[in-house]
N, C-alpha and C. Protein backbone atom coordinates (compact mmCIF):
# COMPACT_ATOMS: atom_id res chain seq x y z
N UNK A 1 0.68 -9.98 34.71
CA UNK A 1 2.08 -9.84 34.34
C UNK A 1 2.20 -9.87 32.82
N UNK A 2 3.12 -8.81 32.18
CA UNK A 2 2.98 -8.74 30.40
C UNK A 2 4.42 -9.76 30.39
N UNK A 3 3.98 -10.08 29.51
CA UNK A 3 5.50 -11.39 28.73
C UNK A 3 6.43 -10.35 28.52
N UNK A 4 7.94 -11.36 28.42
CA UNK A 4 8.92 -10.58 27.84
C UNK A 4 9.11 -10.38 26.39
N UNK A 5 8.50 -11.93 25.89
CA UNK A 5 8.71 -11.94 24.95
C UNK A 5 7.23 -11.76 24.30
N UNK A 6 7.34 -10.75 22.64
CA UNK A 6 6.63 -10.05 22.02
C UNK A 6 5.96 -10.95 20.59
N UNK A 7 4.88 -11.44 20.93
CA UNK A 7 4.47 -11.79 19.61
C UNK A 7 5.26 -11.95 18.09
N UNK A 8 5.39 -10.85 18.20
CA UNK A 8 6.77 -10.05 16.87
C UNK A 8 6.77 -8.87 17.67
N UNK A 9 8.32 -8.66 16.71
CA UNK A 9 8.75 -7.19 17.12
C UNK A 9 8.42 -6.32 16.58
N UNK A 10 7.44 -6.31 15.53
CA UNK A 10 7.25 -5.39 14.42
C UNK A 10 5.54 -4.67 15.06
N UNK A 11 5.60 -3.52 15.27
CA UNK A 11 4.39 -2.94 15.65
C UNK A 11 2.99 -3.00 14.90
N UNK A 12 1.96 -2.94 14.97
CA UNK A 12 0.99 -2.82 14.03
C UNK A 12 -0.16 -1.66 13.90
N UNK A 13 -0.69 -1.25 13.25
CA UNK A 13 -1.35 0.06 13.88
C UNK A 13 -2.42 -0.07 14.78
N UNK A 14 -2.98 0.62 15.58
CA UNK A 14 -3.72 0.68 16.88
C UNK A 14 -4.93 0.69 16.57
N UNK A 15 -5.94 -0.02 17.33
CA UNK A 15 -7.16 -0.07 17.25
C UNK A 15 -8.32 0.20 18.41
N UNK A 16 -9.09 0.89 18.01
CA UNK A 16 -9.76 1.26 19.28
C UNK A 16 -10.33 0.43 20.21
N UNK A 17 -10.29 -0.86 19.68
CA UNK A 17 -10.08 -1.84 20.87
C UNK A 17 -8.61 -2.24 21.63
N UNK A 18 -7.95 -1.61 21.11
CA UNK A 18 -6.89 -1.05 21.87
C UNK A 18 -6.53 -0.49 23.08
N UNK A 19 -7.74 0.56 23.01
CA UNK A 19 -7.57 1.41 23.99
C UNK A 19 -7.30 1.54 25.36
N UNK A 20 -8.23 0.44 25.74
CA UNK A 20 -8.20 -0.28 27.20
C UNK A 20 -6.71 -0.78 27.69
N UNK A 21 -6.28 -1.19 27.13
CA UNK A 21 -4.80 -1.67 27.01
C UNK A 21 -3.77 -0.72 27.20
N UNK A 22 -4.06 0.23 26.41
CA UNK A 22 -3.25 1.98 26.40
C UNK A 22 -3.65 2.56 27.67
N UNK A 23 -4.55 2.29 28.37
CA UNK A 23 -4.79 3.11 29.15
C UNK A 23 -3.89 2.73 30.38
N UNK A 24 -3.90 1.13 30.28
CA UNK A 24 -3.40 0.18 31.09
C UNK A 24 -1.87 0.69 31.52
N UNK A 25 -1.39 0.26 30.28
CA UNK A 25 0.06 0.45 30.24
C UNK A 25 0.02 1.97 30.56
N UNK A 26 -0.41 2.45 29.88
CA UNK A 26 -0.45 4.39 30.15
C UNK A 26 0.01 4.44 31.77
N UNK A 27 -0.95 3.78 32.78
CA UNK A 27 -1.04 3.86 34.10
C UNK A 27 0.13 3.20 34.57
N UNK A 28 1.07 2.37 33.81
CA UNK A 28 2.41 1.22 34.31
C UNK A 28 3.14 2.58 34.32
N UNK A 29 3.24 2.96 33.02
CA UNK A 29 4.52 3.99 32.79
C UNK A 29 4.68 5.13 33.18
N UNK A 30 3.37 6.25 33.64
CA UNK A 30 3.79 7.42 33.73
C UNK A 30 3.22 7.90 35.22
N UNK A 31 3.23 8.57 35.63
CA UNK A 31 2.95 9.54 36.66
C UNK A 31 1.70 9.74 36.59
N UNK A 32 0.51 9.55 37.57
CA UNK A 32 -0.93 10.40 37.45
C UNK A 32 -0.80 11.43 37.07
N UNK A 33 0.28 12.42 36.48
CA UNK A 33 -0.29 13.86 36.40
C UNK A 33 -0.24 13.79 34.73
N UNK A 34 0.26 12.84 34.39
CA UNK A 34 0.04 12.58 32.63
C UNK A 34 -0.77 11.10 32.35
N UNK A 35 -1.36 11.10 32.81
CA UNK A 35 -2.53 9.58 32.65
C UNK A 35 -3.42 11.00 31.96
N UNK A 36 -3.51 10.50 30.91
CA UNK A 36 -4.84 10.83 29.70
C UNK A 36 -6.03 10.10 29.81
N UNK A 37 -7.42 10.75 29.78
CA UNK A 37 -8.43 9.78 29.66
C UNK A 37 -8.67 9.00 28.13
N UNK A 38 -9.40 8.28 28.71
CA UNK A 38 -9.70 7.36 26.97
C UNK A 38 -10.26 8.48 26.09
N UNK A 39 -11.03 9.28 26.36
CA UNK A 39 -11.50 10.26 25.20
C UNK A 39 -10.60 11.03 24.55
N UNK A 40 -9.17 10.97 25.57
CA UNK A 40 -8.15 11.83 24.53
C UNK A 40 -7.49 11.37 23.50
N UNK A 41 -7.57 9.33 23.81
CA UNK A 41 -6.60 8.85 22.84
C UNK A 41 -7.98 8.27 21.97
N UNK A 42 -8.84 8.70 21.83
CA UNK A 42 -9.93 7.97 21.12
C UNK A 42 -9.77 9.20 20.15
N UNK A 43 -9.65 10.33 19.74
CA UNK A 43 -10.06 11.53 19.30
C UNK A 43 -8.73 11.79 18.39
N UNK A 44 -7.35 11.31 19.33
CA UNK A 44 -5.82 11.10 18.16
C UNK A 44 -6.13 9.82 17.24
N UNK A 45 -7.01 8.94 18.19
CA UNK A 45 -6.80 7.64 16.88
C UNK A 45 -7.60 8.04 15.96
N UNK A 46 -8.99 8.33 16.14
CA UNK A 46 -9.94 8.49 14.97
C UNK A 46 -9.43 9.49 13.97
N UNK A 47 -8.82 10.37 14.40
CA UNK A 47 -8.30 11.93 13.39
C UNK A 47 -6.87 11.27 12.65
N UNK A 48 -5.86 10.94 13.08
CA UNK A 48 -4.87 10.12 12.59
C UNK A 48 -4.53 8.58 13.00
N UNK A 49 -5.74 7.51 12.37
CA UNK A 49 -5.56 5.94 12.71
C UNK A 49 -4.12 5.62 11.83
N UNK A 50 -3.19 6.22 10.75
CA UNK A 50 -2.48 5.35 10.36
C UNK A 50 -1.15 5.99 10.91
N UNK A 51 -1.03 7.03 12.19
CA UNK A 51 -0.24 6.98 12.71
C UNK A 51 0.22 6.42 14.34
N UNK A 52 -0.38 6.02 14.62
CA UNK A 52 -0.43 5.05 16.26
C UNK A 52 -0.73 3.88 15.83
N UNK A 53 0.41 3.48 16.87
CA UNK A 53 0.55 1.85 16.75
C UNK A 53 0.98 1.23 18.30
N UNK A 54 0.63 0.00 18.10
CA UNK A 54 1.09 -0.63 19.30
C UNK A 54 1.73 -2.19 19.02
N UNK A 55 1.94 -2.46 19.93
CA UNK A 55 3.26 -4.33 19.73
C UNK A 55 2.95 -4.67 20.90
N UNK A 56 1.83 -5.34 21.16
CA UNK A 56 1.12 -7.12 21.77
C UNK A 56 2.27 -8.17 21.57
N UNK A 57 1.81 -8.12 22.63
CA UNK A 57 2.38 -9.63 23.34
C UNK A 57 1.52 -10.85 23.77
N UNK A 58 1.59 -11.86 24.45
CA UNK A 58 0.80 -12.90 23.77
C UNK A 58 -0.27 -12.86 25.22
N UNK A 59 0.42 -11.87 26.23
CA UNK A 59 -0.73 -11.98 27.55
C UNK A 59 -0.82 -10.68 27.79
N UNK A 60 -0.11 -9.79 26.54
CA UNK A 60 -0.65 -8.02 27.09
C UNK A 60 0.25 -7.46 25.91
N UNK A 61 -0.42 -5.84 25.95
CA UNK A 61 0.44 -5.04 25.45
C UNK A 61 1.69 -4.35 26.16
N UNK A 62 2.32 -4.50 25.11
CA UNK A 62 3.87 -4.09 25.85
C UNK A 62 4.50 -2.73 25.68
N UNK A 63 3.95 -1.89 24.25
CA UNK A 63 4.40 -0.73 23.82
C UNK A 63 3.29 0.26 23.04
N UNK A 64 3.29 0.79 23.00
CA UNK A 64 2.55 1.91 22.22
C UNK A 64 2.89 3.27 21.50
N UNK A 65 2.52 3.72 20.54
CA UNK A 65 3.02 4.86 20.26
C UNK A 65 2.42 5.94 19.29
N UNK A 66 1.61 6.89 19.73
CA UNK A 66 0.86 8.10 19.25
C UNK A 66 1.84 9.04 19.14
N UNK A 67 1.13 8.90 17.50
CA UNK A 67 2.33 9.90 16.58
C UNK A 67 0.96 10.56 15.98
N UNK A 68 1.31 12.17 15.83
CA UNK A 68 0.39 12.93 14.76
C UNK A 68 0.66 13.82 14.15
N UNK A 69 0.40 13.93 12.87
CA UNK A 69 0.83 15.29 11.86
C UNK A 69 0.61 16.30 12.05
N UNK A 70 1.47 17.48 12.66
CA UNK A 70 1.08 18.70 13.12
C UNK A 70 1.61 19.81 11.87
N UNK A 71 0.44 20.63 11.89
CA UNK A 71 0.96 22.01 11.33
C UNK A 71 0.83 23.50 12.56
N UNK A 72 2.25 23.86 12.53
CA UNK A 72 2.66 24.90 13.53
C UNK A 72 2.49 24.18 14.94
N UNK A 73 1.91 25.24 15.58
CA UNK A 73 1.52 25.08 16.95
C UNK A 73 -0.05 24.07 17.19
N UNK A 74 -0.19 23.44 16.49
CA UNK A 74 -1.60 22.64 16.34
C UNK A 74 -1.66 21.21 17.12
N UNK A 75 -0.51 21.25 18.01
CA UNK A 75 -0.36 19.91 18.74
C UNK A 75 -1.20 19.58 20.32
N UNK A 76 -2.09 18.66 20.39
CA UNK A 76 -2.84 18.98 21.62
C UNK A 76 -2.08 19.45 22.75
N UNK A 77 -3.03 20.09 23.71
CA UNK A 77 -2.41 19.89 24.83
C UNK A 77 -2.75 18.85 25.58
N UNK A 78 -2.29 19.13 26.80
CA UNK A 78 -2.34 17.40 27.73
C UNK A 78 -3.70 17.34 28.06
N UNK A 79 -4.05 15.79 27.91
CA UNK A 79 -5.56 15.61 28.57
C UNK A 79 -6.81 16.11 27.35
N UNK A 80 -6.35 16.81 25.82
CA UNK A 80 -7.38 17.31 25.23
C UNK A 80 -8.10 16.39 24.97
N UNK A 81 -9.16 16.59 24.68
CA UNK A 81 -10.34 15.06 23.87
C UNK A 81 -11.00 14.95 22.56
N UNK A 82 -10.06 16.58 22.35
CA UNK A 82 -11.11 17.12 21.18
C UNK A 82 -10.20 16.94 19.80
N UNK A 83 -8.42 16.63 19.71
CA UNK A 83 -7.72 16.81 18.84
C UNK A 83 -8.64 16.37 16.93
N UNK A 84 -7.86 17.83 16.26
CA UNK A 84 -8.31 17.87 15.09
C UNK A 84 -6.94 17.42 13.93
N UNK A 85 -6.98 16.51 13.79
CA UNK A 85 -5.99 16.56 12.55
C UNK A 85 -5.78 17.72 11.63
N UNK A 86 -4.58 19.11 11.30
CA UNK A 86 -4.92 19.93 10.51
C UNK A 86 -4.66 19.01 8.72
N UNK A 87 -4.94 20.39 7.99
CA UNK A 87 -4.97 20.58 6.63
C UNK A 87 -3.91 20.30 5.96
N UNK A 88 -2.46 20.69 6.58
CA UNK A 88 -1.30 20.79 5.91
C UNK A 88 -0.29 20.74 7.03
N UNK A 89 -0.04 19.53 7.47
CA UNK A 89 1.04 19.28 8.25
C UNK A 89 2.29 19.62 7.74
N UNK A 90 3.36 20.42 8.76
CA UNK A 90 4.35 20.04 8.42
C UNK A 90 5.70 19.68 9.42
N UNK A 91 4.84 18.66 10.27
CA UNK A 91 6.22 17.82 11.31
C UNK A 91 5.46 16.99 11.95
N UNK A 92 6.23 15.83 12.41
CA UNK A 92 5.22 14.99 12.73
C UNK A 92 5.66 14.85 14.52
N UNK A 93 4.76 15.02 15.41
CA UNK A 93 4.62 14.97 16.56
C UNK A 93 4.50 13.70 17.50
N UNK A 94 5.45 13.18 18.25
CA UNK A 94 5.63 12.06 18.84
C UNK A 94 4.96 11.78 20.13
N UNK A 95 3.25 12.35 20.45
CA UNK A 95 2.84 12.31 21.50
C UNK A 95 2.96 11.62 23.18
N UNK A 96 3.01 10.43 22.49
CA UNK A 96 2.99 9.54 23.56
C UNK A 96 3.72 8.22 23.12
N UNK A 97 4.97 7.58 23.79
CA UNK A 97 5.59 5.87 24.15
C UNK A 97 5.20 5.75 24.75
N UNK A 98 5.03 4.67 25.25
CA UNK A 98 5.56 3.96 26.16
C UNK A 98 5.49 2.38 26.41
N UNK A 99 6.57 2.00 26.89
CA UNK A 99 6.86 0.24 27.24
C UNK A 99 7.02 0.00 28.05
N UNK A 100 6.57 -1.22 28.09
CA UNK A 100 6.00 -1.83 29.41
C UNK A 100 7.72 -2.11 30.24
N UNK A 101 7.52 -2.10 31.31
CA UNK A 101 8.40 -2.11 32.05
C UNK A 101 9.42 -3.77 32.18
N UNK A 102 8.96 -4.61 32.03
CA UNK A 102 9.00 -5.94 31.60
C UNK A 102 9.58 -5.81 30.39
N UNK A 103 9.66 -4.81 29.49
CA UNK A 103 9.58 -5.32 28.05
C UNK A 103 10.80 -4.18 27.44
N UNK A 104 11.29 -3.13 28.64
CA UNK A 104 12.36 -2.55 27.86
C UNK A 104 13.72 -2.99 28.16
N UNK A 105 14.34 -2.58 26.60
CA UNK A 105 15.55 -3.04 26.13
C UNK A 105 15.57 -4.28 25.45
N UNK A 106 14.18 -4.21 24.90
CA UNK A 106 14.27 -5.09 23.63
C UNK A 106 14.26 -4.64 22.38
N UNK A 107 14.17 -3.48 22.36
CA UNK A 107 14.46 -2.72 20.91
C UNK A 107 13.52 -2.54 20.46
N UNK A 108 12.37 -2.53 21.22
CA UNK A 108 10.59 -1.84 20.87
C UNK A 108 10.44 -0.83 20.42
N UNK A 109 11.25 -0.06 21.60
CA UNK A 109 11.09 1.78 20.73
C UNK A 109 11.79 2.29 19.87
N UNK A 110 12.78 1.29 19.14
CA UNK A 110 13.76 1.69 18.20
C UNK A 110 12.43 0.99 16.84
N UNK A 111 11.65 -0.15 17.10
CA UNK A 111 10.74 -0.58 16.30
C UNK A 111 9.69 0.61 15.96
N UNK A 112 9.19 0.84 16.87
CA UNK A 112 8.32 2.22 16.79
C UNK A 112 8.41 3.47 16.00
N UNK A 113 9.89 3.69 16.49
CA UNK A 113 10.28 4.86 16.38
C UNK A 113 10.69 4.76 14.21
N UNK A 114 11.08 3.75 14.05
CA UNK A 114 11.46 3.27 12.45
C UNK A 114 10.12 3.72 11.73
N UNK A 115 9.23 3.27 12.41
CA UNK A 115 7.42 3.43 11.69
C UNK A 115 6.93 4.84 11.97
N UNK A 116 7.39 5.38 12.38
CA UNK A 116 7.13 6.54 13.02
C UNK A 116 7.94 7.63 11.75
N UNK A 117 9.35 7.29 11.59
CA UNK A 117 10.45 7.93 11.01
C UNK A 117 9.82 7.78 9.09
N UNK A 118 9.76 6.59 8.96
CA UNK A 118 9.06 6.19 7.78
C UNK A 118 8.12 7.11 7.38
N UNK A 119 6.83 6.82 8.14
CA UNK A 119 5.60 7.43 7.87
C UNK A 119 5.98 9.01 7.54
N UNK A 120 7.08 9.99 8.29
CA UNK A 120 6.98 11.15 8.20
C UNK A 120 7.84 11.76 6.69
N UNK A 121 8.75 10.58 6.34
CA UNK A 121 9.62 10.62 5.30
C UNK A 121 8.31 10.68 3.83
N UNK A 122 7.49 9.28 4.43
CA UNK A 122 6.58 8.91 2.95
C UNK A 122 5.60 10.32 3.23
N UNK A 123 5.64 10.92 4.42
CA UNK A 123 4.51 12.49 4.00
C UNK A 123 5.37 13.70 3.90
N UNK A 124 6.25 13.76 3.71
CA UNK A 124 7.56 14.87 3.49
C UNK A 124 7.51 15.74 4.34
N UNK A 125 7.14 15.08 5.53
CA UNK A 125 7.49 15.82 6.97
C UNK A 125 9.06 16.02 7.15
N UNK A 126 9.55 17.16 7.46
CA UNK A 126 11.18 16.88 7.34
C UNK A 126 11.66 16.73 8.91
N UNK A 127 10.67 16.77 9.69
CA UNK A 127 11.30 16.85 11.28
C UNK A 127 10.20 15.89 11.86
N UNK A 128 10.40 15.56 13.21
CA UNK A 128 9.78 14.82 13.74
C UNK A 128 10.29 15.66 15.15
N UNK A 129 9.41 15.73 16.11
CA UNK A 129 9.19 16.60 17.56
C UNK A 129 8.57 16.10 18.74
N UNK A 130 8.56 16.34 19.85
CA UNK A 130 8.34 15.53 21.03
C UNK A 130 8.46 16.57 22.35
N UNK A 131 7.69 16.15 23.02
CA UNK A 131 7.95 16.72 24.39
C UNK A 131 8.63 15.94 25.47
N UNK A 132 9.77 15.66 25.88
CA UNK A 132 9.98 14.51 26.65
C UNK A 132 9.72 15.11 28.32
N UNK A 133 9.33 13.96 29.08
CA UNK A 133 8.90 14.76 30.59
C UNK A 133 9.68 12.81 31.21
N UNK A 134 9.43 13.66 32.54
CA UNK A 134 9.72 12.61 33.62
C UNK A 134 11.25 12.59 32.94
N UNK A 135 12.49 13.21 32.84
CA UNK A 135 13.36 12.85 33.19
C UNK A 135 14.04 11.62 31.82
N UNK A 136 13.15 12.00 30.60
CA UNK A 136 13.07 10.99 29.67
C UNK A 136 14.39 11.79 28.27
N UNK A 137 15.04 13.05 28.63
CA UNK A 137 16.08 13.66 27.77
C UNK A 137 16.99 12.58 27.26
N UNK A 138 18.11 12.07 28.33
CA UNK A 138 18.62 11.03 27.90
C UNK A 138 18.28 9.75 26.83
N UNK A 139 17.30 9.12 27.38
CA UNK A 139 16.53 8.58 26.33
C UNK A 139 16.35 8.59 24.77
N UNK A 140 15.69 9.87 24.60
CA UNK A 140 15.28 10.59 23.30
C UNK A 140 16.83 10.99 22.85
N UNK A 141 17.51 11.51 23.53
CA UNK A 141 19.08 11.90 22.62
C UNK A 141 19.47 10.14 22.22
N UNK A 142 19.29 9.51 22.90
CA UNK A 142 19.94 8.24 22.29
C UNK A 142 19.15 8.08 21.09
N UNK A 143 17.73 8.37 20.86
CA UNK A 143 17.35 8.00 19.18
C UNK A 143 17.53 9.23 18.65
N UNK A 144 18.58 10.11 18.97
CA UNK A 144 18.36 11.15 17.72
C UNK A 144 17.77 12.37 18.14
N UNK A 145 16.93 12.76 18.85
CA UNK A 145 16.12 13.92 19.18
C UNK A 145 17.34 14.63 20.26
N UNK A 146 16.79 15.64 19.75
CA UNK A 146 17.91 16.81 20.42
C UNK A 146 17.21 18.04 21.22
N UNK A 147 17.18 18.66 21.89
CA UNK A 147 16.41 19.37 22.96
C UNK A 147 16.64 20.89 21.56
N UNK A 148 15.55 21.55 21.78
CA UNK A 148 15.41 23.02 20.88
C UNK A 148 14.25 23.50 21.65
N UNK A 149 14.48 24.85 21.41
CA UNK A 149 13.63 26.00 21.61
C UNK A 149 11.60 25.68 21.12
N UNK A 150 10.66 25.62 21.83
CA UNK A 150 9.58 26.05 21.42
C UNK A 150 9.20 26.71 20.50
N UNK A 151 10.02 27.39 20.21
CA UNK A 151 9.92 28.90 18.68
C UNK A 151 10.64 27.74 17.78
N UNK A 152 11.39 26.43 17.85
CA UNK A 152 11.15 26.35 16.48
C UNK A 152 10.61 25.29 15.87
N UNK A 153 9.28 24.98 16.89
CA UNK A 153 8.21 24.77 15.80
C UNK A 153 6.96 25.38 16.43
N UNK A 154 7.16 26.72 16.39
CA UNK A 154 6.22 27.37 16.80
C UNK A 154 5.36 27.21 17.97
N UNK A 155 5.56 26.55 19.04
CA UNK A 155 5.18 26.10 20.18
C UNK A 155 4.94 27.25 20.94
N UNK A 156 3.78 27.33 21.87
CA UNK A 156 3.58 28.69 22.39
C UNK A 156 4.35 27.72 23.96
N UNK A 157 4.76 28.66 24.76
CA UNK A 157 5.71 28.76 25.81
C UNK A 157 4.03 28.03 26.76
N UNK A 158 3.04 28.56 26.89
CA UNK A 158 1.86 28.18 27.68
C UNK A 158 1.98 26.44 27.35
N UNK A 159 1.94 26.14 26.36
CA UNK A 159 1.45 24.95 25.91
C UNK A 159 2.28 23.92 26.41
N UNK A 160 3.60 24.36 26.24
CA UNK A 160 4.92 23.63 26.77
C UNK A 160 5.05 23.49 28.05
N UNK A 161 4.21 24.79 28.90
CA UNK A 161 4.72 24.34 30.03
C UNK A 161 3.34 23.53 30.96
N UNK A 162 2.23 23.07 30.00
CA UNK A 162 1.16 22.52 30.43
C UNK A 162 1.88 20.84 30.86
N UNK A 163 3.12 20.68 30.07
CA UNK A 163 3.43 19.50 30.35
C UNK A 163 4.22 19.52 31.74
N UNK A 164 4.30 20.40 32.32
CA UNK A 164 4.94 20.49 33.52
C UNK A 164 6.11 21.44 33.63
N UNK A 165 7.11 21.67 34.46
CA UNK A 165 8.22 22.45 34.53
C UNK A 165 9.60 21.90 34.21
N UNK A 166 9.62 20.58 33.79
CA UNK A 166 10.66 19.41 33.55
C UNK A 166 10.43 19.58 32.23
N UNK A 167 9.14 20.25 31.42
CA UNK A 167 9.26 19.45 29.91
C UNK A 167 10.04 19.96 29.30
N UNK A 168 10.81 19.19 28.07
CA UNK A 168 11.63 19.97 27.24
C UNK A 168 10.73 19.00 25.83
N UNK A 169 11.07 20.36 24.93
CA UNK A 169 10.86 20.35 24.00
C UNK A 169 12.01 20.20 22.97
N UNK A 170 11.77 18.44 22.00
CA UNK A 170 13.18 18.11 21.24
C UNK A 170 12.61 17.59 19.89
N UNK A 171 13.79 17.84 18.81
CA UNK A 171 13.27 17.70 17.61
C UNK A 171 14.31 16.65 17.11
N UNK A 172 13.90 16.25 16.07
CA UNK A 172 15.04 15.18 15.10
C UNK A 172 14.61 14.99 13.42
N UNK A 173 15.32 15.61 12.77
CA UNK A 173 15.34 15.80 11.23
C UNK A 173 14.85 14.49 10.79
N UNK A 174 13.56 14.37 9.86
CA UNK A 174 13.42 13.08 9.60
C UNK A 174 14.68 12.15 9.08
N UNK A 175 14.73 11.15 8.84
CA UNK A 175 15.96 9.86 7.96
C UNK A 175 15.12 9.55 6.90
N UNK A 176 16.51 10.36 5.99
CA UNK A 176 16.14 9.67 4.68
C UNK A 176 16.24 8.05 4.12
């Protein structure tokens, strides 16, 4: 059982002893048809470690969150193992939340999402992007992300719909 209450609320960045934990929670929150193996989130952490983070709790992890700097259409698809950080990002990609079930509506993913918003401001990313699935639209409009077209950040229509037939694709102007 993960606590309610969080070590701190303040996230820290992720470590590949982490992983086990991510995979954990990975399996609380989503659907088998988006459970990633460890080689996929081993390959986002090593290529971008100072953008994923997670917020421990004192008998588990409670939240997580793989963020990566994309240029164009350069965003994995589901399940890849191979992700390459490019050359010249320009938006930062909100791969994967998620919180523990125990642990939402404590203002975790508004914590996340601040470090997330930050990081893309201090790399003059001007947007931040996401695929939301499972029914997660609502959600994401409450922080800001707004549902848009694939074409505008160059998203090929294949890639989008690897996330299923529910995915939508939503963006949100970084905060200055």
């Amino acid at each position: 059982m993960t606590p309610l209450i969080p070590i701190n609320n303040l996230p820290r960045l992720m470590r590949e002893e982490d992983l086990d934990a991510v995979i954990h929670l990975q399996s609380t929150c989503y659907s088998s048809e988006f459970h990633e193996p460890k080689a996929a989130f081993t390959s986002k952490l090593r290529a971008a470690p100072g953008s994923c983070w997670v917020t421990p709790g004192p008998r588990g992890l409670l939240a997580y969150l793989v963020c990566l700097p994309i240029e164009g259409d350069q965003l994995p698809a589901l399940h890849a193992p191979d992700w390459r950080k490019p050359c010249n990002p320009d938006w930062l990609y909100l791969h994967d939340l998620a919180i523990h079930p125990d642990a939402r509506g404590m203002g975790l993913a508004s914590s996340m999402l601040l470090r997330a918003n930050e990081l893309a401001r201090t790399r003059k990313l001007a947007s931040m992007g996401l695929i939301a699935v499972q029914g997660s639209v609502p959600f994401w409009r409450r922080h800001g992300f707004e549902p848009a077209t694939a074409a505008a950040a160059q998203i090929s229509v294949e890639k989008l719909a690897s996330f299923g037939k529910e995915a939508t694709f939503m963006l949100r102007r970084t905060i200055a």
